[in-house]
Protein backbone atom coordinates (compact mmCIF):
# COMPACT_ATOMS: atom_id res chain seq x y z
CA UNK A 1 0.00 0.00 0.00
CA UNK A 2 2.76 2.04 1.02
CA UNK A 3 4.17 1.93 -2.94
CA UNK A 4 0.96 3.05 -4.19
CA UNK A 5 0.80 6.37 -2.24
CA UNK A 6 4.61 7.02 -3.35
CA UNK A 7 4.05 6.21 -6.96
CA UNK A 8 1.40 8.90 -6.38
CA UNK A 9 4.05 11.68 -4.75
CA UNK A 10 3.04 12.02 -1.53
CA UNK A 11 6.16 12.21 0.60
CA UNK A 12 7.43 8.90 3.05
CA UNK A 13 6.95 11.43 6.04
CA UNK A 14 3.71 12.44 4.73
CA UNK A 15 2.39 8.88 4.20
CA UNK A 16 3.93 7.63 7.78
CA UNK A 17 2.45 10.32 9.63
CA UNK A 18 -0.40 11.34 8.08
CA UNK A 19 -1.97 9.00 5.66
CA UNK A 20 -1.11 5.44 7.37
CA UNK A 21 -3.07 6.23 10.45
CA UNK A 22 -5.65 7.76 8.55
CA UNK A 23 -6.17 4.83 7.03
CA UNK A 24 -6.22 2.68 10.17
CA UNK A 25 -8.48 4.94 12.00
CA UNK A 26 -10.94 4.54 9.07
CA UNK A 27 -10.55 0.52 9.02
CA UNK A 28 -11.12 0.58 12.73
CA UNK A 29 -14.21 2.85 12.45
CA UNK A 30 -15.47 0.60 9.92
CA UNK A 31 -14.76 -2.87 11.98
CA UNK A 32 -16.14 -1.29 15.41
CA UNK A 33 -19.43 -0.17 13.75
CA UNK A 34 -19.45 -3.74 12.04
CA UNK A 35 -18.83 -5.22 15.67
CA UNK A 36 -22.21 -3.15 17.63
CA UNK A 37 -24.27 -4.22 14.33
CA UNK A 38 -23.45 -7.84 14.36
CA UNK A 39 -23.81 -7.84 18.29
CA UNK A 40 -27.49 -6.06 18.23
CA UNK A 41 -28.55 -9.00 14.89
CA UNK A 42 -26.64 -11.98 17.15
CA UNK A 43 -28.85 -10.71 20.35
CA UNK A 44 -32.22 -10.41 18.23
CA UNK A 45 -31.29 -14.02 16.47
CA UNK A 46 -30.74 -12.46 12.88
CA UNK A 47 -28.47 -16.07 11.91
CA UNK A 48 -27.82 -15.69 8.80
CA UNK A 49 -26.32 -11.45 8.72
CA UNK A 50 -24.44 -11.93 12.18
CA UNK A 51 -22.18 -14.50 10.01
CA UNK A 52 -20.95 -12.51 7.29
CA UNK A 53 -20.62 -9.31 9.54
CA UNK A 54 -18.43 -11.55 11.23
CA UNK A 55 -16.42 -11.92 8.53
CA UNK A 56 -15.81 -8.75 7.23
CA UNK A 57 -15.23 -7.16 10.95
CA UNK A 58 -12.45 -10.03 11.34
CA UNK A 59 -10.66 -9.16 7.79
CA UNK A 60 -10.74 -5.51 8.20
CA UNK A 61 -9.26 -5.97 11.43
CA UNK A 62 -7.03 -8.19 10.34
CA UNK A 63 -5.69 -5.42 7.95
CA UNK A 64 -5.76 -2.45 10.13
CA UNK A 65 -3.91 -5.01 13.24
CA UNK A 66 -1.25 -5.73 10.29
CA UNK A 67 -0.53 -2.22 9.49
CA UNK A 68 -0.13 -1.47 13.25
CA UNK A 69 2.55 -4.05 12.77
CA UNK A 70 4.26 -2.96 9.94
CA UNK A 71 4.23 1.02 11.11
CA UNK A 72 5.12 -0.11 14.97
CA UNK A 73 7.29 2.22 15.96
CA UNK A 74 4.99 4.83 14.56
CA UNK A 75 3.31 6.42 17.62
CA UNK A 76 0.48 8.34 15.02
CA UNK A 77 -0.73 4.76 14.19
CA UNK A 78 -1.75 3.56 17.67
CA UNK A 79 -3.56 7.23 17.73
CA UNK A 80 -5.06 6.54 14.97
CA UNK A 81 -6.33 2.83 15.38
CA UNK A 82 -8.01 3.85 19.05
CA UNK A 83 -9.11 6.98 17.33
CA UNK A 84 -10.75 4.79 15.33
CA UNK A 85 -12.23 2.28 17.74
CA UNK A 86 -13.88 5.38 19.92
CA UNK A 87 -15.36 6.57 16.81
CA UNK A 88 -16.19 3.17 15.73
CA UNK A 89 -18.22 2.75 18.77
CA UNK A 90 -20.18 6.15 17.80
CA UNK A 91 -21.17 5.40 14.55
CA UNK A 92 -21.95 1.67 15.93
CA UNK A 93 -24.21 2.81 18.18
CA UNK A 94 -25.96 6.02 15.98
CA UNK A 95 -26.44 3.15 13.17
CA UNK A 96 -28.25 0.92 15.28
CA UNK A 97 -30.38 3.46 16.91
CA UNK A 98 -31.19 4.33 13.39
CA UNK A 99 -31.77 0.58 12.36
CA UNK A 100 -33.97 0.39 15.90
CA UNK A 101 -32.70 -2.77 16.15
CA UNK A 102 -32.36 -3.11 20.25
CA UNK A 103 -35.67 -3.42 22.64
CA UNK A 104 -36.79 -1.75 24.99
CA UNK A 105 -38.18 -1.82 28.63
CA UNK A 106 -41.69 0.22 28.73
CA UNK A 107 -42.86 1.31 31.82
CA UNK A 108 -46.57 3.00 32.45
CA UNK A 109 -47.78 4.32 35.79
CA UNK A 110 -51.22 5.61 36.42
CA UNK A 111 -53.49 5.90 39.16
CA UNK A 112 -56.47 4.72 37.54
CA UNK A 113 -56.85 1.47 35.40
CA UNK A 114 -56.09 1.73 31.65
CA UNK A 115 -58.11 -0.93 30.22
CA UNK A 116 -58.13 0.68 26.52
CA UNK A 117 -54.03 0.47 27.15
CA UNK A 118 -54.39 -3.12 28.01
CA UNK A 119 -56.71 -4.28 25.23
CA UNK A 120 -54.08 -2.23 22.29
CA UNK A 121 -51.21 -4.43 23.80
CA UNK A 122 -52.93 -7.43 23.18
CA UNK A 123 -54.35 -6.88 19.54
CA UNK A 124 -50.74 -6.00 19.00
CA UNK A 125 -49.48 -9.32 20.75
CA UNK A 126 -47.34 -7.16 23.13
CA UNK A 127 -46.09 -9.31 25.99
CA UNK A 128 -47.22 -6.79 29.49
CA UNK A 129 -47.58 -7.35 33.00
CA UNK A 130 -50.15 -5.40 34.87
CA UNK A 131 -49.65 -4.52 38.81
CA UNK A 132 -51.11 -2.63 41.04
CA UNK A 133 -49.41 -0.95 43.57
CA UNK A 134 -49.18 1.31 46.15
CA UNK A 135 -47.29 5.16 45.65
CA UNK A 136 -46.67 8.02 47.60
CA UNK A 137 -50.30 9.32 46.88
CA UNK A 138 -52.34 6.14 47.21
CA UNK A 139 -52.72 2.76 44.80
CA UNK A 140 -51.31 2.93 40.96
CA UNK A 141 -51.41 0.76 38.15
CA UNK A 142 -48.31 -0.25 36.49
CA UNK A 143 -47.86 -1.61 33.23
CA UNK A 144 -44.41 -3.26 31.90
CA UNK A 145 -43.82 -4.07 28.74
CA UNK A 146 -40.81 -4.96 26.03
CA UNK A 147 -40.91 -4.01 22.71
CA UNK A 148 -38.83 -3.57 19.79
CA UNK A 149 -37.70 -0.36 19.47
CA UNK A 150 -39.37 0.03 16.54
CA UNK A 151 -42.65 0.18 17.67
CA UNK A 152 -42.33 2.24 21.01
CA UNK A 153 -43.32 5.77 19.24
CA UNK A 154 -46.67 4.38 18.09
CA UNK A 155 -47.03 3.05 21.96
CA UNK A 156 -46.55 6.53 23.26
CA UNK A 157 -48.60 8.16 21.12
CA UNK A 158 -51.23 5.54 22.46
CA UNK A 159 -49.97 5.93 26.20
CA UNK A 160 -50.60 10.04 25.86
């Protein structure tokens, strides 16, 4: 790789310094985001993406780990490949919020009983628990739920 960029003129220094762990931040940024993804589809069961995500975290690493090696007495590469993993794990975790791939916990309180609440969750085959409790004011009703992501705005807007 390192020909390349001097066939092209940019200086040894240049290249060393600069463009090297350039290029292993970006390969680490790219295998971190690959890592959150194919954690979140190995946690909701996705069997067949998890696999090849797998692979291509494991190659560009692979890469970016043997240019480490190759530059290792090159201080701006380890700056560069955990510059890379922090951002990795940013861009991991903005993807997947995007994707709404994760669940979440739901939790409704009321003090009276929500029976139009109740009937929603189960045309919608939500899995809920409903307790009543005692609070600070007297009893309360409280609902838990999990749901995908994905569907929690359409529960709020029902909740409000």
């Amino acid at each position: 790789m390192q020909d390349y960029f001097l066939n092209l003129g940019v200086p040894k220094e240049v290249f060393d310094f600069a463009v090297m762990p350039l290029l292993i931040f970006f390969a680490r940024v790219m295998d971190v985001s690959i890592n959150t993804l194919r954690i979140m589809f190995v946690l909701n069961g996705k069997k067949k993406i998890a696999p090849i995500l797998g692979f291509f975290e494991a190659m560009i690493w692979l890469l970016a780990i043997g240019q480490i090696f190759q530059n290792i007495n090159n201080p701006m590469s380890y700056v560069g490949y955990a510059g890379g993993f922090a951002m990795g794990t940013f861009v991991g975790m903005t993807i997947e919020e995007k994707l709404a791939l994760g669940r979440v916990l739901v939790r409704v309180i009321t003090p009276t009983p929500m029976p139009e609440l109740i009937e929603y969750m189960k045309e919608k085959n939500f899995r809920f628990t409903n307790v009543g409790a005692e609070g600070r004011f007297g009893k309360v009703n409280l609902l838990f739920t999990v749901m995908k992501r994905e569907d929690l705005q359409a529960y709020i807007e029902k909740v409000k």
